[in-house]
PDB file of N, CA and C in Angstrom:
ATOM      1  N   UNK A   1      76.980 115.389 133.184  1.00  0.00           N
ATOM      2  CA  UNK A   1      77.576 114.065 133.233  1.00  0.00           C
ATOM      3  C   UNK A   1      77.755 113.648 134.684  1.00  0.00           C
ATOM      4  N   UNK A   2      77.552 112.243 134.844  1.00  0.00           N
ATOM      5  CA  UNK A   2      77.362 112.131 136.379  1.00  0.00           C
ATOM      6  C   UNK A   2      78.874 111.182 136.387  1.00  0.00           C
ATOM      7  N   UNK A   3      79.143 110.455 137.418  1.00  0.00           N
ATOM      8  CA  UNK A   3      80.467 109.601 137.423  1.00  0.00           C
ATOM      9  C   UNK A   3      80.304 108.291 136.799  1.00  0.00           C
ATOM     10  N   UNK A   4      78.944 107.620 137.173  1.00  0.00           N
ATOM     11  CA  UNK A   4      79.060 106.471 135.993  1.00  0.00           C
ATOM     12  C   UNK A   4      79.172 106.942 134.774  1.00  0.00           C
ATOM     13  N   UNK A   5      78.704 108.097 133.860  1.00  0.00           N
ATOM     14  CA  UNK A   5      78.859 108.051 132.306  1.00  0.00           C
ATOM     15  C   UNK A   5      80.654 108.107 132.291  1.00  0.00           C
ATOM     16  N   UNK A   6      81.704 109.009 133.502  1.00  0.00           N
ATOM     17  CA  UNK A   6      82.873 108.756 132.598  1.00  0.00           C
ATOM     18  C   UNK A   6      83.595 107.480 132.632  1.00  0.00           C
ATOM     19  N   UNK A   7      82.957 106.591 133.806  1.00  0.00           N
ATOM     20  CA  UNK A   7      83.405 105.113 133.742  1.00  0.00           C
ATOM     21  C   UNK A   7      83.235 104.496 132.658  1.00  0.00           C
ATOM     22  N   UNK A   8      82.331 104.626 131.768  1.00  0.00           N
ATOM     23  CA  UNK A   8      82.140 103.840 130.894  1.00  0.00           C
ATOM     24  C   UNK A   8      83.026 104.572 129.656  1.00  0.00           C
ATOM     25  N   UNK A   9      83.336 105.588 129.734  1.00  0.00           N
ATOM     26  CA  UNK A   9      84.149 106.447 128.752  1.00  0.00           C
ATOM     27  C   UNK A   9      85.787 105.764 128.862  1.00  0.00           C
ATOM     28  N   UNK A  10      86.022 104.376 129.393  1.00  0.00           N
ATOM     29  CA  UNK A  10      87.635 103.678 129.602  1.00  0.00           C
ATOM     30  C   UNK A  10      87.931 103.502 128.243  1.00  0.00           C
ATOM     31  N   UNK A  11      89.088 104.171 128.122  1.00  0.00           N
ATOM     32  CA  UNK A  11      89.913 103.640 126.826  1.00  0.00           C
ATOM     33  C   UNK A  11      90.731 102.143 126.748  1.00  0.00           C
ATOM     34  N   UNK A  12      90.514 101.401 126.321  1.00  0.00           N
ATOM     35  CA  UNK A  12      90.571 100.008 126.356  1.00  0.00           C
ATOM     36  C   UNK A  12      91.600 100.026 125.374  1.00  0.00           C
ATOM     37  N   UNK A  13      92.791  98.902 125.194  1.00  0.00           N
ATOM     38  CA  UNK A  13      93.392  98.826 124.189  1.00  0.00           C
ATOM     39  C   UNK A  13      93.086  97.991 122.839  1.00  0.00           C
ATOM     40  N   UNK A  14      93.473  98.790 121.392  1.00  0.00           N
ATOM     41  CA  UNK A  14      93.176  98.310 120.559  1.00  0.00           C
ATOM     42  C   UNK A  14      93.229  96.654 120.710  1.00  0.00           C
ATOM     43  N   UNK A  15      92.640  95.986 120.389  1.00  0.00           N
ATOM     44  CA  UNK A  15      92.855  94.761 119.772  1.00  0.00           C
ATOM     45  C   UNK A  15      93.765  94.421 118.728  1.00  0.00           C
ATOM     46  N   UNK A  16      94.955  93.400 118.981  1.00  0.00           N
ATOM     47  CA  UNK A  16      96.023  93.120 118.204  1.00  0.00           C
ATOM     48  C   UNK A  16      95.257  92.514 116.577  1.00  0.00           C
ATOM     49  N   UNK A  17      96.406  93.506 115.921  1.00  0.00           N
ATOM     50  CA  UNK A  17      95.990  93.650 113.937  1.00  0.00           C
ATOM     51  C   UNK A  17      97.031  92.577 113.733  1.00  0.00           C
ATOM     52  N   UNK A  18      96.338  91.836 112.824  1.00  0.00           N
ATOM     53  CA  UNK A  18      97.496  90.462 112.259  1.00  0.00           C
ATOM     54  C   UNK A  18      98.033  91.219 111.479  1.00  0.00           C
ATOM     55  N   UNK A  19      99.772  91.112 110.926  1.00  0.00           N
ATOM     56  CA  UNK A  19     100.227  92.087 110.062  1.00  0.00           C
ATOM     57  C   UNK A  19      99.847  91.242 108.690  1.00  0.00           C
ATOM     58  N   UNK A  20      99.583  91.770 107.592  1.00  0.00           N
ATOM     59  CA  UNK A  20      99.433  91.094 106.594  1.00  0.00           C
ATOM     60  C   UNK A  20     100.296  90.732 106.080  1.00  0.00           C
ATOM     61  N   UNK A  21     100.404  89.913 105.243  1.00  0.00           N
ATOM     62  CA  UNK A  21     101.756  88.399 104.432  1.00  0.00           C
ATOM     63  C   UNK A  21     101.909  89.665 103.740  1.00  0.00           C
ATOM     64  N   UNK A  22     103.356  89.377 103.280  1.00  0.00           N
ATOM     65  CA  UNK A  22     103.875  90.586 102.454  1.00  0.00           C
ATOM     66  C   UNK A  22     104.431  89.563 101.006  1.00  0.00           C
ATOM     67  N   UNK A  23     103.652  90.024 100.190  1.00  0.00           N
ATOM     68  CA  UNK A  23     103.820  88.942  98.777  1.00  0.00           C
ATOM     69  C   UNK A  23     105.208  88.853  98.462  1.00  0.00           C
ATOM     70  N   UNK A  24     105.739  87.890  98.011  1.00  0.00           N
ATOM     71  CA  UNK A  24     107.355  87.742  97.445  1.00  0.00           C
ATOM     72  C   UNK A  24     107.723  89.154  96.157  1.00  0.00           C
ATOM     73  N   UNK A  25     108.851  89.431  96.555  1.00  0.00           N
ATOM     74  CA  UNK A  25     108.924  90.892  95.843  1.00  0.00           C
ATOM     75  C   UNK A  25     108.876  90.132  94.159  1.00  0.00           C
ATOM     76  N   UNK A  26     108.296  90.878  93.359  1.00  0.00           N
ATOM     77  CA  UNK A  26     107.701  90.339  91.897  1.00  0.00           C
ATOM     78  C   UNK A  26     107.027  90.218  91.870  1.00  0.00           C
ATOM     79  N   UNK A  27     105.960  90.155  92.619  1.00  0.00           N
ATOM     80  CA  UNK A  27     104.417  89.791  92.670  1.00  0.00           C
ATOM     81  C   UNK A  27     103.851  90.834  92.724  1.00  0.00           C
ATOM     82  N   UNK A  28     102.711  90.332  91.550  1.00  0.00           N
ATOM     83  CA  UNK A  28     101.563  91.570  91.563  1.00  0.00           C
ATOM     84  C   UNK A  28     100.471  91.137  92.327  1.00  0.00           C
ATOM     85  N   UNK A  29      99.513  92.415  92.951  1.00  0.00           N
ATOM     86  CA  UNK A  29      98.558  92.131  93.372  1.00  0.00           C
ATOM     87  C   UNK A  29      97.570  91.989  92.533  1.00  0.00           C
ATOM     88  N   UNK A  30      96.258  91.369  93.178  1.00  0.00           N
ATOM     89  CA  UNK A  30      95.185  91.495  91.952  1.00  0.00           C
ATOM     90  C   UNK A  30      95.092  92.493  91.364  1.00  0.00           C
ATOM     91  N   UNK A  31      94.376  93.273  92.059  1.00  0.00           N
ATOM     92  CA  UNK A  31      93.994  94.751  91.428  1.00  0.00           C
ATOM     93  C   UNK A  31      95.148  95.042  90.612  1.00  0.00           C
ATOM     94  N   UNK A  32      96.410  95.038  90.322  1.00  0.00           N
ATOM     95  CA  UNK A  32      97.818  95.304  89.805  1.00  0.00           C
ATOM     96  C   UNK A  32      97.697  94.715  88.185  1.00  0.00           C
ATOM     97  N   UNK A  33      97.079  93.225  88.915  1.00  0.00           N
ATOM     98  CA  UNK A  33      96.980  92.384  87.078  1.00  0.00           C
ATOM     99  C   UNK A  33      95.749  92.802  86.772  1.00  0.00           C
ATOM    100  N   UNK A  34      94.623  93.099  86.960  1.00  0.00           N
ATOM    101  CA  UNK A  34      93.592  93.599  86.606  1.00  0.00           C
ATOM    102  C   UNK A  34      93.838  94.509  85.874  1.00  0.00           C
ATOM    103  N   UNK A  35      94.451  95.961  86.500  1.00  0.00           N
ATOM    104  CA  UNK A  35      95.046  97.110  85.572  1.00  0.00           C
ATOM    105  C   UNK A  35      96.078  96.475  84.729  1.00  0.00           C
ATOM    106  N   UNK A  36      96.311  95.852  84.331  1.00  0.00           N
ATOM    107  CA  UNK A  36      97.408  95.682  83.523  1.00  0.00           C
ATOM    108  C   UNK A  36      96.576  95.238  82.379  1.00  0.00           C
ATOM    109  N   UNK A  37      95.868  94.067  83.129  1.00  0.00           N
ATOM    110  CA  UNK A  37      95.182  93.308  81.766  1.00  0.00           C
ATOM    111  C   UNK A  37      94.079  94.557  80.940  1.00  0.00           C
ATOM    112  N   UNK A  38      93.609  95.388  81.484  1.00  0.00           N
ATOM    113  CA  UNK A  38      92.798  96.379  80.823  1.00  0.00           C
ATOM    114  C   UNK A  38      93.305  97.261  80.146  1.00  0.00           C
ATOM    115  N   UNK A  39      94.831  97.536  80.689  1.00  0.00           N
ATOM    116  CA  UNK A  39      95.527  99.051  79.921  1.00  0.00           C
ATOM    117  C   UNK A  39      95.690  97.663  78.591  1.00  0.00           C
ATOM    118  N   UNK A  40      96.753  96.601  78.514  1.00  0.00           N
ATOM    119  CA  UNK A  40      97.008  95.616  77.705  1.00  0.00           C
ATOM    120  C   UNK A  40      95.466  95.690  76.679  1.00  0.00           C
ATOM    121  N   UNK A  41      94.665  95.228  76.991  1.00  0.00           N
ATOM    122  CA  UNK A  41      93.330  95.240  76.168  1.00  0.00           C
ATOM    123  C   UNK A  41      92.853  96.758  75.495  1.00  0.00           C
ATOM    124  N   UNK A  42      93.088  97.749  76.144  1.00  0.00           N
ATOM    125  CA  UNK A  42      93.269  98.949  75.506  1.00  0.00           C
ATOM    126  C   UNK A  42      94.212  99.238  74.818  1.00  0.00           C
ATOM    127  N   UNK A  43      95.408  98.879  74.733  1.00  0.00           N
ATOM    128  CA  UNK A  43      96.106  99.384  73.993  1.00  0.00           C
ATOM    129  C   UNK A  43      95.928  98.965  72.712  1.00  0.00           C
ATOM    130  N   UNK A  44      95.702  97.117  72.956  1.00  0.00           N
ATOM    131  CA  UNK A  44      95.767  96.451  71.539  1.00  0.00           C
ATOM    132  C   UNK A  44      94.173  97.081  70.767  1.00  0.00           C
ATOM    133  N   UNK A  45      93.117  97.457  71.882  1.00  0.00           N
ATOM    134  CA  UNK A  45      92.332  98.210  70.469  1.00  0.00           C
ATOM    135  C   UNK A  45      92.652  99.587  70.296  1.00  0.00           C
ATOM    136  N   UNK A  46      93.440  99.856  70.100  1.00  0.00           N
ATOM    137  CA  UNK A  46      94.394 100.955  69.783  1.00  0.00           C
ATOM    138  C   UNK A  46      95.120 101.278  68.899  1.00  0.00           C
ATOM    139  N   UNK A  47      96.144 100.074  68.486  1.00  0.00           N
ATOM    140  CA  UNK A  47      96.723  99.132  67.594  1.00  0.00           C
ATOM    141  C   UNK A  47      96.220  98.875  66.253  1.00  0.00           C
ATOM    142  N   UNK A  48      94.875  98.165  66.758  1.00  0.00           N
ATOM    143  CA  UNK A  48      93.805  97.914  65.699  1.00  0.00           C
ATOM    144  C   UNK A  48      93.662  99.250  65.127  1.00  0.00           C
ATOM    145  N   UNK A  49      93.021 100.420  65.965  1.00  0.00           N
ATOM    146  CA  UNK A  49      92.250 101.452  65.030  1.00  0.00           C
ATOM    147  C   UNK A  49      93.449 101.925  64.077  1.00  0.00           C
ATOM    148  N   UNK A  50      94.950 102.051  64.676  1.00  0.00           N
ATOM    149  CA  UNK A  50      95.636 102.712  63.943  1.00  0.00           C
ATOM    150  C   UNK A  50      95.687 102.059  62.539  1.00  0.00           C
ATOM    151  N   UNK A  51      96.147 100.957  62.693  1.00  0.00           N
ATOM    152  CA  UNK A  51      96.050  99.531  61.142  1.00  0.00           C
ATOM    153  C   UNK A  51      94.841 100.281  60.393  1.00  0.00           C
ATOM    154  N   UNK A  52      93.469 100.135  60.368  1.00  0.00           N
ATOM    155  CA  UNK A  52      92.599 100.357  59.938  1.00  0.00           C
ATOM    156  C   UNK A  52      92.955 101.672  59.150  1.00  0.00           C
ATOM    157  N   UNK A  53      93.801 102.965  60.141  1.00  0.00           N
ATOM    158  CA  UNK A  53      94.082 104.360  59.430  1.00  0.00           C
ATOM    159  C   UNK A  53      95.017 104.464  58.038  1.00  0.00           C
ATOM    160  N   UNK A  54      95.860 103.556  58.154  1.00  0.00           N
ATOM    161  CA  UNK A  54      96.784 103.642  57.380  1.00  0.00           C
ATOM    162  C   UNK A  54      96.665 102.767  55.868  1.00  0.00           C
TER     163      UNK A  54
END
């Protein structure tokens, strides 16, 4: 390694991260209602098969 390669090796500072909006507490995220709506849709055919057993 000669002296220009560790010049170019400068640790520079991160670039400022926008903090992300923090949703009003009660709020679901997508992905949150997504799983919900699928366990919900699973359960009710669930529901169904049992009806059918009895």
């Amino acid at each position: 390694m000669n002296d220009e390669d560790q010049q170019e090796e400068v640790d520079l500072p991160a670039p400022a991260v926008p903090e992300p909006a923090h949703p009003a507490t009660g709020t679901l995220s997508p992905e949150r209602v997504a799983a919900k709506a699928l366990e919900t849709r699973l359960l009710g055919g669930e529901r169904k098969l049992r009806r059918r057993e009895v």
